[in-house]
N, C-alpha and C. Protein backbone atom coordinates (compact mmCIF):
# COMPACT_ATOMS: atom_id res chain seq x y z
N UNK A 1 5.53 -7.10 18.62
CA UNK A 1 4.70 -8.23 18.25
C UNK A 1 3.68 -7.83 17.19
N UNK A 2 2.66 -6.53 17.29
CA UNK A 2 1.70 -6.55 16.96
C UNK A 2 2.85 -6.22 14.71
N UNK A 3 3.71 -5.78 15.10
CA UNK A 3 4.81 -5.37 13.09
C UNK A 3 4.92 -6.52 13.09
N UNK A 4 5.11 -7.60 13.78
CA UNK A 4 5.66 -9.07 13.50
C UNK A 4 4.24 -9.54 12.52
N UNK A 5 3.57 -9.42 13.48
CA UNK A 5 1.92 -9.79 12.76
C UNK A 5 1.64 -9.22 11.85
N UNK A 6 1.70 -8.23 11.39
CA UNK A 6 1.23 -7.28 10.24
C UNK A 6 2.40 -7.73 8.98
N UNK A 7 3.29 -7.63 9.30
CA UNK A 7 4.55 -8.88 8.32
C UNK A 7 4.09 -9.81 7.84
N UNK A 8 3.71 -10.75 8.78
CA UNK A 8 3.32 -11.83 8.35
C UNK A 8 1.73 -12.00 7.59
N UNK A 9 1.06 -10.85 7.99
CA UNK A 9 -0.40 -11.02 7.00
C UNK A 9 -0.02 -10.59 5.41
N UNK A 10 1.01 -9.46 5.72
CA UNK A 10 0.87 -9.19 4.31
C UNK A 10 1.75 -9.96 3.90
N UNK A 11 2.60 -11.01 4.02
CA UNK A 11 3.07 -12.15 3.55
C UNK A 11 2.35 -13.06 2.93
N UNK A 12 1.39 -13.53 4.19
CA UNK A 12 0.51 -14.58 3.64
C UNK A 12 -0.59 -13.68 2.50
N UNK A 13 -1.09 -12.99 2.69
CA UNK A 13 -2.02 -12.29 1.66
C UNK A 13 -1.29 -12.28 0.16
N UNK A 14 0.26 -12.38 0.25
CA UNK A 14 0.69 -12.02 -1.11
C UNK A 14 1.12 -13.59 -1.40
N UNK A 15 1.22 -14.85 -1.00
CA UNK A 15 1.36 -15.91 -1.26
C UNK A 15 -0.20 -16.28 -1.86
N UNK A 16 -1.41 -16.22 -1.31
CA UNK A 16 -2.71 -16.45 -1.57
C UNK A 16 -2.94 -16.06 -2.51
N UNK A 17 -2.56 -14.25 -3.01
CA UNK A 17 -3.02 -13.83 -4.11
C UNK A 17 -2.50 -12.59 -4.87
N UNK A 18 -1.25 -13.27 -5.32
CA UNK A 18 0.01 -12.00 -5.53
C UNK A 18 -0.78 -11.21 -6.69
N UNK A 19 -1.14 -12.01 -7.62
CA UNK A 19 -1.38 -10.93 -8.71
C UNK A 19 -2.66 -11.77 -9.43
N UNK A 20 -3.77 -10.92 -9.84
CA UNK A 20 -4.51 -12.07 -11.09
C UNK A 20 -5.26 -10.85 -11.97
N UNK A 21 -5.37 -11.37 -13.09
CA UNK A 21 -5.64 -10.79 -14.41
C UNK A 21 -7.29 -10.28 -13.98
N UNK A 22 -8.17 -10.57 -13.22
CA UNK A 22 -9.34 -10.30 -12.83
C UNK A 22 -9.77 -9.69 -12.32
N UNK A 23 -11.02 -9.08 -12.46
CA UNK A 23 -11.52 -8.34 -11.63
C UNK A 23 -12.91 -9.26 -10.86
N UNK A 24 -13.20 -8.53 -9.49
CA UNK A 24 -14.86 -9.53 -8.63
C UNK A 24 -15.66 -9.40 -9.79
N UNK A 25 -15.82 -8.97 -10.88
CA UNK A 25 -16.59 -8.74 -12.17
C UNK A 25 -16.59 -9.70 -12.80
N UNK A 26 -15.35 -9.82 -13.47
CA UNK A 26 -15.40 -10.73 -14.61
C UNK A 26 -14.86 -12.17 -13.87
N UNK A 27 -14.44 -12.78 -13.08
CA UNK A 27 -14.27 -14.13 -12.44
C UNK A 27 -15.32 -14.70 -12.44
N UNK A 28 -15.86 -15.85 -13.05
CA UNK A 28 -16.66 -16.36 -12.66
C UNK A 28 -18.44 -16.16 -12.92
N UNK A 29 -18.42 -14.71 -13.46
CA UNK A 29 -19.63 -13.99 -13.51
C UNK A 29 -20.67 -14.46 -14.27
N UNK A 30 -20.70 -15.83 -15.37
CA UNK A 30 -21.57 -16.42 -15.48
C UNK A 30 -21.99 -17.52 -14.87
N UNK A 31 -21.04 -18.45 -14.20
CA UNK A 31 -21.42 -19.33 -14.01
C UNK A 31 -21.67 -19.82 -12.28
N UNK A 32 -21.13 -18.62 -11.69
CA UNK A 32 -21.46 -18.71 -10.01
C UNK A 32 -22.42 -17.94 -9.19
N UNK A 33 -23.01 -18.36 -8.59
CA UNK A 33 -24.17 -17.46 -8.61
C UNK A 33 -24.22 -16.72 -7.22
N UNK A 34 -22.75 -17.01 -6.40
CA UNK A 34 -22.88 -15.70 -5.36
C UNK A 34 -21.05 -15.89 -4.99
N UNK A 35 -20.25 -14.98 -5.09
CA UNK A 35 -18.89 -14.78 -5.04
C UNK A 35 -18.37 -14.09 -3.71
N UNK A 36 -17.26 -14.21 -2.92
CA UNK A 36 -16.84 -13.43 -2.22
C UNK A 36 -15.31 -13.83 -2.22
N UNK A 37 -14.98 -12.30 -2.28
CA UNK A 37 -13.69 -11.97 -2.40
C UNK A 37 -12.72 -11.01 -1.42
N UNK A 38 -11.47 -11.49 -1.17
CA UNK A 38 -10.60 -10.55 -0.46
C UNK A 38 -9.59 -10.46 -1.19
N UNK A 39 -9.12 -9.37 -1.37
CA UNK A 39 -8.07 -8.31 -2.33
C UNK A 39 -7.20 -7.43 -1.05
N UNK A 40 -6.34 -7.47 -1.47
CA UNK A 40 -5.34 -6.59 -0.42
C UNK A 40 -3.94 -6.55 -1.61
N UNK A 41 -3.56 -5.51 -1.93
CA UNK A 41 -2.34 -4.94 -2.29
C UNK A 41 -1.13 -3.61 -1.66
N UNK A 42 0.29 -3.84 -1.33
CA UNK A 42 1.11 -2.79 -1.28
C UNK A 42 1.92 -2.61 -2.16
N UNK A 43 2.60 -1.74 -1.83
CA UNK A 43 3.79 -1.37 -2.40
C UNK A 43 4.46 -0.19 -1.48
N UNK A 44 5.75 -0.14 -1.76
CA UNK A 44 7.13 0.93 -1.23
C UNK A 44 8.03 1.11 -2.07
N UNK A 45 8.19 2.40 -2.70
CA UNK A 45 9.11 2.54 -3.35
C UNK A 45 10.01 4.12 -3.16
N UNK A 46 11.31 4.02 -3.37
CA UNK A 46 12.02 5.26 -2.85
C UNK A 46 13.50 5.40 -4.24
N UNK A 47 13.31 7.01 -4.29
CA UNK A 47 14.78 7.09 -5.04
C UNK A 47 16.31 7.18 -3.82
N UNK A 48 15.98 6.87 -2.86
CA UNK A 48 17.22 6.95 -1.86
C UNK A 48 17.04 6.22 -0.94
N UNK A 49 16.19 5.43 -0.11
CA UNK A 49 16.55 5.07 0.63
C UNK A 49 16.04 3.37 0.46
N UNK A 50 16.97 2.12 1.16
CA UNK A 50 17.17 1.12 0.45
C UNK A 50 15.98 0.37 0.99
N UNK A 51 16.00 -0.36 0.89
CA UNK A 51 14.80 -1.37 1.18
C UNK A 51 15.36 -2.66 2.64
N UNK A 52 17.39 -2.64 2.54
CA UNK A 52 17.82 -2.73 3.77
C UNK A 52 17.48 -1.69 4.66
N UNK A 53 17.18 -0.52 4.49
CA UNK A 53 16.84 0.34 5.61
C UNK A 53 15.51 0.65 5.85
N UNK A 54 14.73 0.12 5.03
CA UNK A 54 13.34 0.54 5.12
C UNK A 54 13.22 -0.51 6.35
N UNK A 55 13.14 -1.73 5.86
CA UNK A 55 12.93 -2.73 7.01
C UNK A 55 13.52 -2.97 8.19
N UNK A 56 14.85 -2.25 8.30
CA UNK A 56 15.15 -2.35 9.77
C UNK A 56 14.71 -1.36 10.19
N UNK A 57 14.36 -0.33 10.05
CA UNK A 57 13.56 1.22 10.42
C UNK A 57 12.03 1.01 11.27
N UNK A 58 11.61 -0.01 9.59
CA UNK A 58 10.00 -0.65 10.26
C UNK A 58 10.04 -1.65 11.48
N UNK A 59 11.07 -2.22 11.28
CA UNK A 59 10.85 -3.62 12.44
C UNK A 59 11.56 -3.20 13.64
N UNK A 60 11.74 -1.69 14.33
CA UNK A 60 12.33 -1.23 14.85
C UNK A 60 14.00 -1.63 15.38
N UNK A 61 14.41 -1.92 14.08
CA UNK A 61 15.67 -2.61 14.25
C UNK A 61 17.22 -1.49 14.49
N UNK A 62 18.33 -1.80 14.49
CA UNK A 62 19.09 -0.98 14.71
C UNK A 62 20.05 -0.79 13.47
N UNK A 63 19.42 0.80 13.26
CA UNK A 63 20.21 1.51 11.86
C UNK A 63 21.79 1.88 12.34
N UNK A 64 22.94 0.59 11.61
CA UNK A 64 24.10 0.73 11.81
C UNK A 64 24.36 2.14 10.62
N UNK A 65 26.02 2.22 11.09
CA UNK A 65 26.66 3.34 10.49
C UNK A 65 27.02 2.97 8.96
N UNK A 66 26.97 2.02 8.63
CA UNK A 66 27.12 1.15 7.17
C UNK A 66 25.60 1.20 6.70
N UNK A 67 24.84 0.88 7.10
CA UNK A 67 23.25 0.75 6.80
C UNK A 67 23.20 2.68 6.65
N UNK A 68 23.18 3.52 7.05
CA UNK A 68 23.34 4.99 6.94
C UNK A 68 24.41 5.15 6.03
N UNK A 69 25.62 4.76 5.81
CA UNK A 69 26.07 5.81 4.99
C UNK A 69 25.71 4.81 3.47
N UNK A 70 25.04 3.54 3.52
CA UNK A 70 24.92 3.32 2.31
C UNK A 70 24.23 3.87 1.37
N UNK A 71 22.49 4.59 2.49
CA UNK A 71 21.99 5.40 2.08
C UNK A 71 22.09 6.75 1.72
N UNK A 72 22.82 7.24 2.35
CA UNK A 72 23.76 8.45 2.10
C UNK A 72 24.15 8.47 0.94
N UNK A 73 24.78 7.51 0.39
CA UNK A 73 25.57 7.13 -1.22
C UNK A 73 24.12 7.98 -2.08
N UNK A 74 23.36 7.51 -2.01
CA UNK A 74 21.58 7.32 -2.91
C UNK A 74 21.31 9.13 -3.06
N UNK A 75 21.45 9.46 -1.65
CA UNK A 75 20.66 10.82 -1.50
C UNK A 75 21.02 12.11 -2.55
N UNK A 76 20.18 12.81 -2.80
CA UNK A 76 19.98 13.64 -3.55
C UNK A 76 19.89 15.18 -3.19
N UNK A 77 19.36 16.26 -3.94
CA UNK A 77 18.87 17.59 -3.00
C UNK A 77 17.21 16.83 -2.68
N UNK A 78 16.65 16.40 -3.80
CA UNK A 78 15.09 16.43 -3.03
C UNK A 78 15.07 14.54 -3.53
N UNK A 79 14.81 14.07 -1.90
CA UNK A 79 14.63 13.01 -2.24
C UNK A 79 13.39 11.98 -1.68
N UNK A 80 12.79 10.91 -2.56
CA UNK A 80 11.20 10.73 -2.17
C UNK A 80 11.18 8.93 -1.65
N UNK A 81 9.85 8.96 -0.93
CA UNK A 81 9.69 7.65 -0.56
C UNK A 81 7.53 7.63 -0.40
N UNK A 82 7.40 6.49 -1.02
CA UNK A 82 6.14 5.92 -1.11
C UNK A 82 5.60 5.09 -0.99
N UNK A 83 4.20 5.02 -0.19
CA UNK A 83 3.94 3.99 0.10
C UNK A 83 2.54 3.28 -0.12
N UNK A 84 1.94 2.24 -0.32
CA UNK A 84 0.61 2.40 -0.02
C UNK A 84 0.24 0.94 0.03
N UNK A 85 -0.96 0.63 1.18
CA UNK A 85 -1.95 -0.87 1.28
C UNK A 85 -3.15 -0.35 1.50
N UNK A 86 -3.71 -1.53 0.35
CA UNK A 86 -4.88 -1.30 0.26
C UNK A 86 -5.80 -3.11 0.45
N UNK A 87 -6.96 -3.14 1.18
CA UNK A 87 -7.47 -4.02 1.15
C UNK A 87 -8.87 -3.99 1.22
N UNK A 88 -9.45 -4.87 0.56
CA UNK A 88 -10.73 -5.08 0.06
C UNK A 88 -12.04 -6.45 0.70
N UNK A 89 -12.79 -6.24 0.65
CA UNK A 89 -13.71 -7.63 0.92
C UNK A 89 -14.72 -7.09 -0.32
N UNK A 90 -14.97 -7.83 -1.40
CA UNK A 90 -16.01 -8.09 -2.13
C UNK A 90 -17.05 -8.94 -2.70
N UNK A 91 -18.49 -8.71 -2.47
CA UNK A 91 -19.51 -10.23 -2.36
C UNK A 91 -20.75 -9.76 -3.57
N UNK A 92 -20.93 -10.55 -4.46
CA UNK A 92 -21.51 -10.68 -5.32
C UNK A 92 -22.82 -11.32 -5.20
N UNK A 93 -23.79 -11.52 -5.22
CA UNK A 93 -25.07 -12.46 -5.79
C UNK A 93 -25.94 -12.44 -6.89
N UNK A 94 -26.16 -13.48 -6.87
CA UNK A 94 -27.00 -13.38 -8.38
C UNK A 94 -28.29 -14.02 -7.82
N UNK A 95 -29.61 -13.48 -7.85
CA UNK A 95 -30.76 -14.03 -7.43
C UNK A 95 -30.82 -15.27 -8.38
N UNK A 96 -31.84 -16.55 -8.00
CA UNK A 96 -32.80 -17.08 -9.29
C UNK A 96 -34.15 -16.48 -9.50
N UNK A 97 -34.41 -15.83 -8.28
CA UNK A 97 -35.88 -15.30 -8.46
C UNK A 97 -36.50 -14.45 -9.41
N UNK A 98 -35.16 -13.59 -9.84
CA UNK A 98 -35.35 -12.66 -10.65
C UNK A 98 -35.86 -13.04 -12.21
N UNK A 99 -35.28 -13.99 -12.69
CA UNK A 99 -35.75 -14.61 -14.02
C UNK A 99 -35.18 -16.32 -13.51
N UNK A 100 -35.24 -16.47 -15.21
CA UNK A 100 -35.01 -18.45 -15.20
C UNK A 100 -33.46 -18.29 -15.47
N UNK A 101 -33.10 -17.85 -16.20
CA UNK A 101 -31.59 -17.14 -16.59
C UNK A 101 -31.35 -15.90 -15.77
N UNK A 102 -31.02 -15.99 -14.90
CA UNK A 102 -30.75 -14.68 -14.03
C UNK A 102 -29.34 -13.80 -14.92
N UNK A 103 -29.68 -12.27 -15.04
CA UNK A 103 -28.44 -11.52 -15.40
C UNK A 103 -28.13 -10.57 -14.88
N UNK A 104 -29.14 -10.29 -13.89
CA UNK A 104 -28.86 -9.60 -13.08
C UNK A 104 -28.68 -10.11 -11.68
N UNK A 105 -27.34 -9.25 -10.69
CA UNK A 105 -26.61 -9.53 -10.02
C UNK A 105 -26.40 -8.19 -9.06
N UNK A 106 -26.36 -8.18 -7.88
CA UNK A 106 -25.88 -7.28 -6.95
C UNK A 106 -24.72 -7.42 -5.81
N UNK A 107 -23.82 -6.45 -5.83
CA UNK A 107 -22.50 -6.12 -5.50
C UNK A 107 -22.53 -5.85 -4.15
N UNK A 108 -22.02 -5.81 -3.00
CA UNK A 108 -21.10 -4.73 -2.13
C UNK A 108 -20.13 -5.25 -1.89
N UNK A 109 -19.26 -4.19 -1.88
CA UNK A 109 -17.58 -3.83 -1.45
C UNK A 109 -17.33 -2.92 -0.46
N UNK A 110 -16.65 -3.56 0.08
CA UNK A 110 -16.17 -2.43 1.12
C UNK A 110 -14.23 -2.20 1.35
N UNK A 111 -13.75 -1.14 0.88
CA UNK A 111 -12.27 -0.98 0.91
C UNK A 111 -11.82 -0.14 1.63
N UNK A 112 -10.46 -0.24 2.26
CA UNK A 112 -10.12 0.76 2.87
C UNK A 112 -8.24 1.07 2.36
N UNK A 113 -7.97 2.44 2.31
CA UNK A 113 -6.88 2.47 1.57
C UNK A 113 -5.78 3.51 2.19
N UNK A 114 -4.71 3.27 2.43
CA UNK A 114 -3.81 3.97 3.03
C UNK A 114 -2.57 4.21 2.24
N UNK A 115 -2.11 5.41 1.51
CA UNK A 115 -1.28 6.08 1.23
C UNK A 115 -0.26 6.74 1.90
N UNK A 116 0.83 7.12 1.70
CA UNK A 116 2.18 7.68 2.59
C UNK A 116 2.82 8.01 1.63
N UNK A 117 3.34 9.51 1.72
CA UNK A 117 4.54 9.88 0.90
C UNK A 117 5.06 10.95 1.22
N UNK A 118 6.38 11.49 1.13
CA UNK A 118 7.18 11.82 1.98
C UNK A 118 8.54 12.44 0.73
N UNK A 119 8.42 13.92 1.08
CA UNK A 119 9.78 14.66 0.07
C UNK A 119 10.70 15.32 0.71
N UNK A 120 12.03 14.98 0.86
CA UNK A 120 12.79 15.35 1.63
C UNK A 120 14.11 15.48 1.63
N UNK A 121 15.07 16.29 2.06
CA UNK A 121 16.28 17.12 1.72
C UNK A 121 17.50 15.81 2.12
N UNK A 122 18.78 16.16 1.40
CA UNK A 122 19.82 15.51 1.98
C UNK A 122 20.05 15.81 3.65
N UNK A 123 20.09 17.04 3.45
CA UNK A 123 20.57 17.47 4.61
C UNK A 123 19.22 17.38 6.08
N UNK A 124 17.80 17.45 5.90
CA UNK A 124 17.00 16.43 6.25
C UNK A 124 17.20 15.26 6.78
N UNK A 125 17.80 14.24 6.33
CA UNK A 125 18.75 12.90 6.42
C UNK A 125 19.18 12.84 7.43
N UNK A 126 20.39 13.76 7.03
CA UNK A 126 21.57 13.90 7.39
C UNK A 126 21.41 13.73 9.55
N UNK A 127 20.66 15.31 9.32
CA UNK A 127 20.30 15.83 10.79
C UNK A 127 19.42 14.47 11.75
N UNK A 128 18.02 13.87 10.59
CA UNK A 128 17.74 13.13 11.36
C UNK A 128 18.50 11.95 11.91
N UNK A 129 19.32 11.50 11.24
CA UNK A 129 20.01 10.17 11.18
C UNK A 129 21.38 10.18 11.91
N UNK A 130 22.11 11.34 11.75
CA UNK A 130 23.39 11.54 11.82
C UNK A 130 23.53 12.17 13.30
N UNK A 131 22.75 12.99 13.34
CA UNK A 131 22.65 14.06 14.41
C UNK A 131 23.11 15.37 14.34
N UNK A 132 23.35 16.53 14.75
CA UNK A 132 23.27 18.15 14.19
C UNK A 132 24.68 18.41 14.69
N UNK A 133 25.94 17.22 14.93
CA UNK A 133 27.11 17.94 15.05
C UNK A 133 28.00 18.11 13.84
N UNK A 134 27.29 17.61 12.50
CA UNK A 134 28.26 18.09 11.55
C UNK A 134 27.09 19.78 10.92
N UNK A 135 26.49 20.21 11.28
CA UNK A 135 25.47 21.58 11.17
C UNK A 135 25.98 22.37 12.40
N UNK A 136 26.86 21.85 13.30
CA UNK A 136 27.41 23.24 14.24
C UNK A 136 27.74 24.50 13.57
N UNK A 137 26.93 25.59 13.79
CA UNK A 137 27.64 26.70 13.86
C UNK A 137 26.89 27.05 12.45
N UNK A 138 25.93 26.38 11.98
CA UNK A 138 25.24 26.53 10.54
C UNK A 138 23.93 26.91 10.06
N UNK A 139 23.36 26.91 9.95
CA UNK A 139 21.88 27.46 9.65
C UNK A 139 21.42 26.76 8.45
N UNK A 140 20.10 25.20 8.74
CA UNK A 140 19.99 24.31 7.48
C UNK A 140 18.42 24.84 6.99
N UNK A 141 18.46 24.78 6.10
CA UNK A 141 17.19 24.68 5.08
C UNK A 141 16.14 23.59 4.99
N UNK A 142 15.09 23.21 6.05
CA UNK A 142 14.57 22.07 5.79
C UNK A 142 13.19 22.20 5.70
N UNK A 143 13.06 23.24 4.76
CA UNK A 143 11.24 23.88 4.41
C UNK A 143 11.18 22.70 3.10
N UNK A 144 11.97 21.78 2.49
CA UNK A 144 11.49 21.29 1.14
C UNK A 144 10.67 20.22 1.79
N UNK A 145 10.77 19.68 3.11
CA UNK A 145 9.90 18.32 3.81
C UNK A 145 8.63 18.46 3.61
N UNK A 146 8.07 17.70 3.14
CA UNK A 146 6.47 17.40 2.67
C UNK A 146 6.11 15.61 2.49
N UNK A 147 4.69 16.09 3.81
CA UNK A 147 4.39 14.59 4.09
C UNK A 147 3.13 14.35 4.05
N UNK A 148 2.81 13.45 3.23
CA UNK A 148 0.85 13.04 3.31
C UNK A 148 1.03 12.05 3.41
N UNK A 149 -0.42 11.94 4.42
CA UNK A 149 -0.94 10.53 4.57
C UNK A 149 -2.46 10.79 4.44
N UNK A 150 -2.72 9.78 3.71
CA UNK A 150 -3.96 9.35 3.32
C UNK A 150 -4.91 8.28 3.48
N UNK A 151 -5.84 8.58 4.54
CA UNK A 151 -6.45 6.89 4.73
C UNK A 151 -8.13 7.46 4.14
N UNK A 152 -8.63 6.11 3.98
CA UNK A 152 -10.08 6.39 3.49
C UNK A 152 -10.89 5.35 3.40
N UNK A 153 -12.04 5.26 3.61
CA UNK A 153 -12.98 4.04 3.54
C UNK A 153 -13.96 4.31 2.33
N UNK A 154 -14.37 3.21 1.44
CA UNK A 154 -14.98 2.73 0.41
C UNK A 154 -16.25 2.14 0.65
N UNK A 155 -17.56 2.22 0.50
CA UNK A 155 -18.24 1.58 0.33
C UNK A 155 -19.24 1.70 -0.57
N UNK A 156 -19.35 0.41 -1.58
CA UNK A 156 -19.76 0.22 -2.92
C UNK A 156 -21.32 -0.65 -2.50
N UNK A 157 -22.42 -0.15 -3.62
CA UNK A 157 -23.44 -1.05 -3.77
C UNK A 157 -23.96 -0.64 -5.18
N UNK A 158 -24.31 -1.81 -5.53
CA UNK A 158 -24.69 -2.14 -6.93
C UNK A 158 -25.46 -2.77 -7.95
N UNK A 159 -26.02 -2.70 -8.69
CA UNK A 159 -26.50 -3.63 -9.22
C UNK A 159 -25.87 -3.69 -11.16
N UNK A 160 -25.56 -5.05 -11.17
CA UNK A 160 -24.78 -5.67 -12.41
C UNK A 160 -25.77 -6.32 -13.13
N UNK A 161 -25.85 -6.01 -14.62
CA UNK A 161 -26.87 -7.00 -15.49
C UNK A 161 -25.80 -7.12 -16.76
N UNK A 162 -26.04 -8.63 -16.79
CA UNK A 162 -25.10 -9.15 -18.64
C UNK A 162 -25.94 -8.72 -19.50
N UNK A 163 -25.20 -8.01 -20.33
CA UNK A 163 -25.50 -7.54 -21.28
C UNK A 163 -25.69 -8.37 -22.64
N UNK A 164 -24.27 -8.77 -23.29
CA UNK A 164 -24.10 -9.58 -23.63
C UNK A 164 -22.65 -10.87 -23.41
N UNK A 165 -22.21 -11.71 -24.32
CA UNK A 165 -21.16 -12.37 -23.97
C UNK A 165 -19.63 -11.62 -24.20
């Protein structure tokens, strides 16, 4: 339940606000005088393994023998997969107190960001996916596996003045 939910936010988050040319900066920055914003972006990308198998993997679904050897087709000696979501809340104000034309403006943001990436052997694959009866009697090499994960929290404060137009 709780991957069903997380599916569906970053669904709706990418219907609300797939892509825009802006930054909490420049939107709006003369003429509104207090902004708040939510930003959230991912991405996944891999030279081997498909995006049919990513998602039945994630949604704990069942990796058939066709779904495996399609990926198999892809694999390489060193092969990679990446990942990352990131999401944001950002709030702007602009006093009037400060002048009659206010240009100055103060920020906080707060982000948090999670990275994944992952380098890894055919034969890696193979063992996890397949199982170690085609390695009977063999001795495999699987020192090339290398995995980071990266999480981190952001917090921004600021103060913004227009300069000019």
């Amino acid at each position: 339940m709780k991957k069903k939910l997380t599916i569906f936010f970053l669904f709706a988050l990418t219907l609300i606000r797939a892509q825009s040319i802006y930054t909490p900066f420049e939107k709006n920055y003369l003429t509104d005088k207090s902004t708040l914003s939510f930003n959230a972006d991912y991405f996944a990308n891999s030279n081997a393994l498909t995006s049919e198998f990513i998602n039945t993997f994630y949604l704990n679904g069942y990796i058939s023998q066709e779904i495996k050897d399609r990926v198999s087709k892809n694999l390489l000696n060193e092969n990679r997969i990446g990942a990352e979501f990131n999401y944001s809340v950002f709030y702007k104000y602009k006093p009037d107190t400060l002048s009659k034309n206010s240009k100055i403006g103060f920020f906080a943001s707060l982000k948090n960001r999670n990275h994944f990436d992952t380098r890894f052997s055919k034969d890696f694959f193979r063992l996890g996916f397949y199982g170690n009866k085609e390695f009977e009697g063999q001795i495999e090499n699987l020192n090339d596996f290398n995995l980071n994960l990266y999480q981190y929290h952001l917090f921004q404060l600021g103060i913004t003045k227009k300069i000019n137009n």
